[in-house]
C-alpha atoms as a PDB file:
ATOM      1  CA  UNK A   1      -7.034  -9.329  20.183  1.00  0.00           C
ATOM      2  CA  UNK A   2      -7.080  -8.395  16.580  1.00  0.00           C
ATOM      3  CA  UNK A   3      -3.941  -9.341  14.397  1.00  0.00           C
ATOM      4  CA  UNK A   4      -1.929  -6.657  12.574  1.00  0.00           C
ATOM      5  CA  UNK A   5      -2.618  -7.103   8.192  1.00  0.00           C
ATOM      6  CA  UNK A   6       1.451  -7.955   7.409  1.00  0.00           C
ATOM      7  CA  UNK A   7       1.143  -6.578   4.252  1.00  0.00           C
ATOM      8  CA  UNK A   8      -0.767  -3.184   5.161  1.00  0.00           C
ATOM      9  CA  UNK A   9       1.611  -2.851   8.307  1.00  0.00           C
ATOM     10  CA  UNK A  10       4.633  -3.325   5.521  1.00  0.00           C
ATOM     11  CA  UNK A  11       3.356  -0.439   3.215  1.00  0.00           C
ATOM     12  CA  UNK A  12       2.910   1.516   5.963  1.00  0.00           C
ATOM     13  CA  UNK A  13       6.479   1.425   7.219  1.00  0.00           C
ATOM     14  CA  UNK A  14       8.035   1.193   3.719  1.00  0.00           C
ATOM     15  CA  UNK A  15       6.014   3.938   2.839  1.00  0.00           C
ATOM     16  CA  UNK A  16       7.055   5.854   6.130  1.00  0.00           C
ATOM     17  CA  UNK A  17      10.782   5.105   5.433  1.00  0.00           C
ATOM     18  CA  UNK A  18      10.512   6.527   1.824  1.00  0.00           C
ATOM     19  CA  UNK A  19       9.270   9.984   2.789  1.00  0.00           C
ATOM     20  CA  UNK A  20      12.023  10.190   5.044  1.00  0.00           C
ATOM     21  CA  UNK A  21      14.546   9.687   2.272  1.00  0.00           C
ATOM     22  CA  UNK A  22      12.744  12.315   0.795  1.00  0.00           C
ATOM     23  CA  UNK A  23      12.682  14.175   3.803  1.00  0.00           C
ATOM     24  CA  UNK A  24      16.537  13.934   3.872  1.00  0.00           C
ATOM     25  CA  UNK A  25      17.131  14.686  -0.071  1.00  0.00           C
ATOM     26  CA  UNK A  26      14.611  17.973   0.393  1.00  0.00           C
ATOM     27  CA  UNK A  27      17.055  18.867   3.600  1.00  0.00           C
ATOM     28  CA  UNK A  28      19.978  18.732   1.769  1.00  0.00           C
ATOM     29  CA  UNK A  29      18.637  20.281  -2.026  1.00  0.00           C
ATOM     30  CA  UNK A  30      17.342  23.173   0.067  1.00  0.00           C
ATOM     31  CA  UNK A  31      19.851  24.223   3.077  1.00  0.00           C
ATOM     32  CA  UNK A  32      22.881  23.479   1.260  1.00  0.00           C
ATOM     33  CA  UNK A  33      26.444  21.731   2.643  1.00  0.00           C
ATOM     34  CA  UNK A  34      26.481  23.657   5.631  1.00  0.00           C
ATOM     35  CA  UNK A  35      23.088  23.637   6.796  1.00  0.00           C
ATOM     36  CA  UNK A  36      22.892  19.741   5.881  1.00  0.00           C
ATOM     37  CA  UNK A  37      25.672  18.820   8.448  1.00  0.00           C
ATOM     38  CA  UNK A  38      23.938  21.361  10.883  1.00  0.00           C
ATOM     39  CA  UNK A  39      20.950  19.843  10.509  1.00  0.00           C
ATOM     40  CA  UNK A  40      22.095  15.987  10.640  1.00  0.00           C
ATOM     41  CA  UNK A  41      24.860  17.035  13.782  1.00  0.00           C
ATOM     42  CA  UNK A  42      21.642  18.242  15.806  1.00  0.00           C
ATOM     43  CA  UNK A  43      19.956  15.054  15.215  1.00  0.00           C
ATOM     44  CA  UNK A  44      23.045  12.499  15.657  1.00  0.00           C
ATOM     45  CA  UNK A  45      24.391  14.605  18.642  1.00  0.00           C
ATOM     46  CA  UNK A  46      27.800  13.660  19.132  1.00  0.00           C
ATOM     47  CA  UNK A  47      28.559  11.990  15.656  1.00  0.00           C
ATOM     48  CA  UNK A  48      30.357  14.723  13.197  1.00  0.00           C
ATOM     49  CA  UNK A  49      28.673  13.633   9.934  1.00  0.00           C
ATOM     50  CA  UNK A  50      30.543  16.224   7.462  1.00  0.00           C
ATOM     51  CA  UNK A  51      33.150  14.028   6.376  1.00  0.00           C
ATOM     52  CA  UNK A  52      30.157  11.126   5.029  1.00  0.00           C
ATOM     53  CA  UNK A  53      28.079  14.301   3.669  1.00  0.00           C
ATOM     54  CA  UNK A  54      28.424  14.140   0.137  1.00  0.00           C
ATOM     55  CA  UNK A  55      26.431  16.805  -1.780  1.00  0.00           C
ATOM     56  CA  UNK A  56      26.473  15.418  -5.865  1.00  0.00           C
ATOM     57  CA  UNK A  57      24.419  12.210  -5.440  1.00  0.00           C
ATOM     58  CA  UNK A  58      23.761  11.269  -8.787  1.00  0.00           C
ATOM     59  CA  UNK A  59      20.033  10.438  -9.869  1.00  0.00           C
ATOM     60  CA  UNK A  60      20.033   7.125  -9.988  1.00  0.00           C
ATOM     61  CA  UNK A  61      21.656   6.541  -6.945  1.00  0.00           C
ATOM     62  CA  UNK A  62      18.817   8.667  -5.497  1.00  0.00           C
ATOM     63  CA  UNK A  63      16.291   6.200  -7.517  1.00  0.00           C
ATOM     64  CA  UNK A  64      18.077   3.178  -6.081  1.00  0.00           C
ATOM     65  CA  UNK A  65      18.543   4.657  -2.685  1.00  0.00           C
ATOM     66  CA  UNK A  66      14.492   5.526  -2.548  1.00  0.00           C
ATOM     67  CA  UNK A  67      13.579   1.871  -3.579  1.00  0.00           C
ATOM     68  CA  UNK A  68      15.949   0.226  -1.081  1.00  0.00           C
ATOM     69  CA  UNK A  69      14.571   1.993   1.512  1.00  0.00           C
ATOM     70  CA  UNK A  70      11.052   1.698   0.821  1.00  0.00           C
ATOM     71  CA  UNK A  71      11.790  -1.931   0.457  1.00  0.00           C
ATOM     72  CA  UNK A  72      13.930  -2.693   3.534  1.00  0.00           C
ATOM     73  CA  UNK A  73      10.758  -0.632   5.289  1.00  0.00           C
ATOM     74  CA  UNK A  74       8.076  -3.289   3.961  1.00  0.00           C
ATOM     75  CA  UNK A  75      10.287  -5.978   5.093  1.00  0.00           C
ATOM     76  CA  UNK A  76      11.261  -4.352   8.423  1.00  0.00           C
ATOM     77  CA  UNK A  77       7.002  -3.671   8.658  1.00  0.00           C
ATOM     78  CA  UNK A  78       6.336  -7.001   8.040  1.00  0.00           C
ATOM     79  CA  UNK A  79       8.426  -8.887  10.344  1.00  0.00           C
ATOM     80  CA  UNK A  80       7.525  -6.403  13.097  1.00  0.00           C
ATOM     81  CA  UNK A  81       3.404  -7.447  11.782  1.00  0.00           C
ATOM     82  CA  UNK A  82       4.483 -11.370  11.582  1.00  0.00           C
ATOM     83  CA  UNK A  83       6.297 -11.551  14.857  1.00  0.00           C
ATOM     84  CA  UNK A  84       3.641  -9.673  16.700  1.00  0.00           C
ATOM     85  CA  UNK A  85       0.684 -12.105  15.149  1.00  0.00           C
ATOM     86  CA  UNK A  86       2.894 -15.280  15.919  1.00  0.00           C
ATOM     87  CA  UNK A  87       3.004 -13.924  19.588  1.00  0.00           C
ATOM     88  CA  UNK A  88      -1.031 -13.470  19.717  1.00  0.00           C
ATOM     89  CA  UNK A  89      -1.116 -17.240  18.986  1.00  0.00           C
ATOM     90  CA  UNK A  90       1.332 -18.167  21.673  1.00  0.00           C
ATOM     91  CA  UNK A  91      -1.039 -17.326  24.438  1.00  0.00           C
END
């Protein structure tokens, strides 16, 4: 079997992980308060998520909060690539 590139595989889901902050941001710049918590209550059924909505995130905390998630993605992306190499070699 061929082993997964770590650092590719990384990119990939930090990468992923990013556009899904910016997925989130575009959700709530677009549809507003209201249609924010409708739209995070459909996909957290169950969990109310108005109360942790909070509508004026300052820019850099948007900056920070797009590099920490691009970064915990590489990492996550990695270890999923390292652990799944180290198990080719184990058989």
């Amino acid at each position: 079997m061929k082993s997964i590139h770590i650092r590719k595989f990384g990119l990939a889901v930090g990468l992923t992980w990013a556009l899904l902050y910016l997925g989130c941001m575009l959700v709530m710049i677009t549809v507003g308060r209201d249609g924010t918590v409708l739209f995070f209550n459909s996909l957290l059924h169950g969990i109310d998520t108005a109360p942790i909505i909070r509508m004026d995130v300052p820019f850099y905390e948007f900056v920070i909060g797009l590099t920490q998630s691009f970064v915990l993605g590489w990492l996550v992306g990695a270890c999923i690539a390292g652990i799944y190499n180290i198990s080719l070699e184990a058989k």
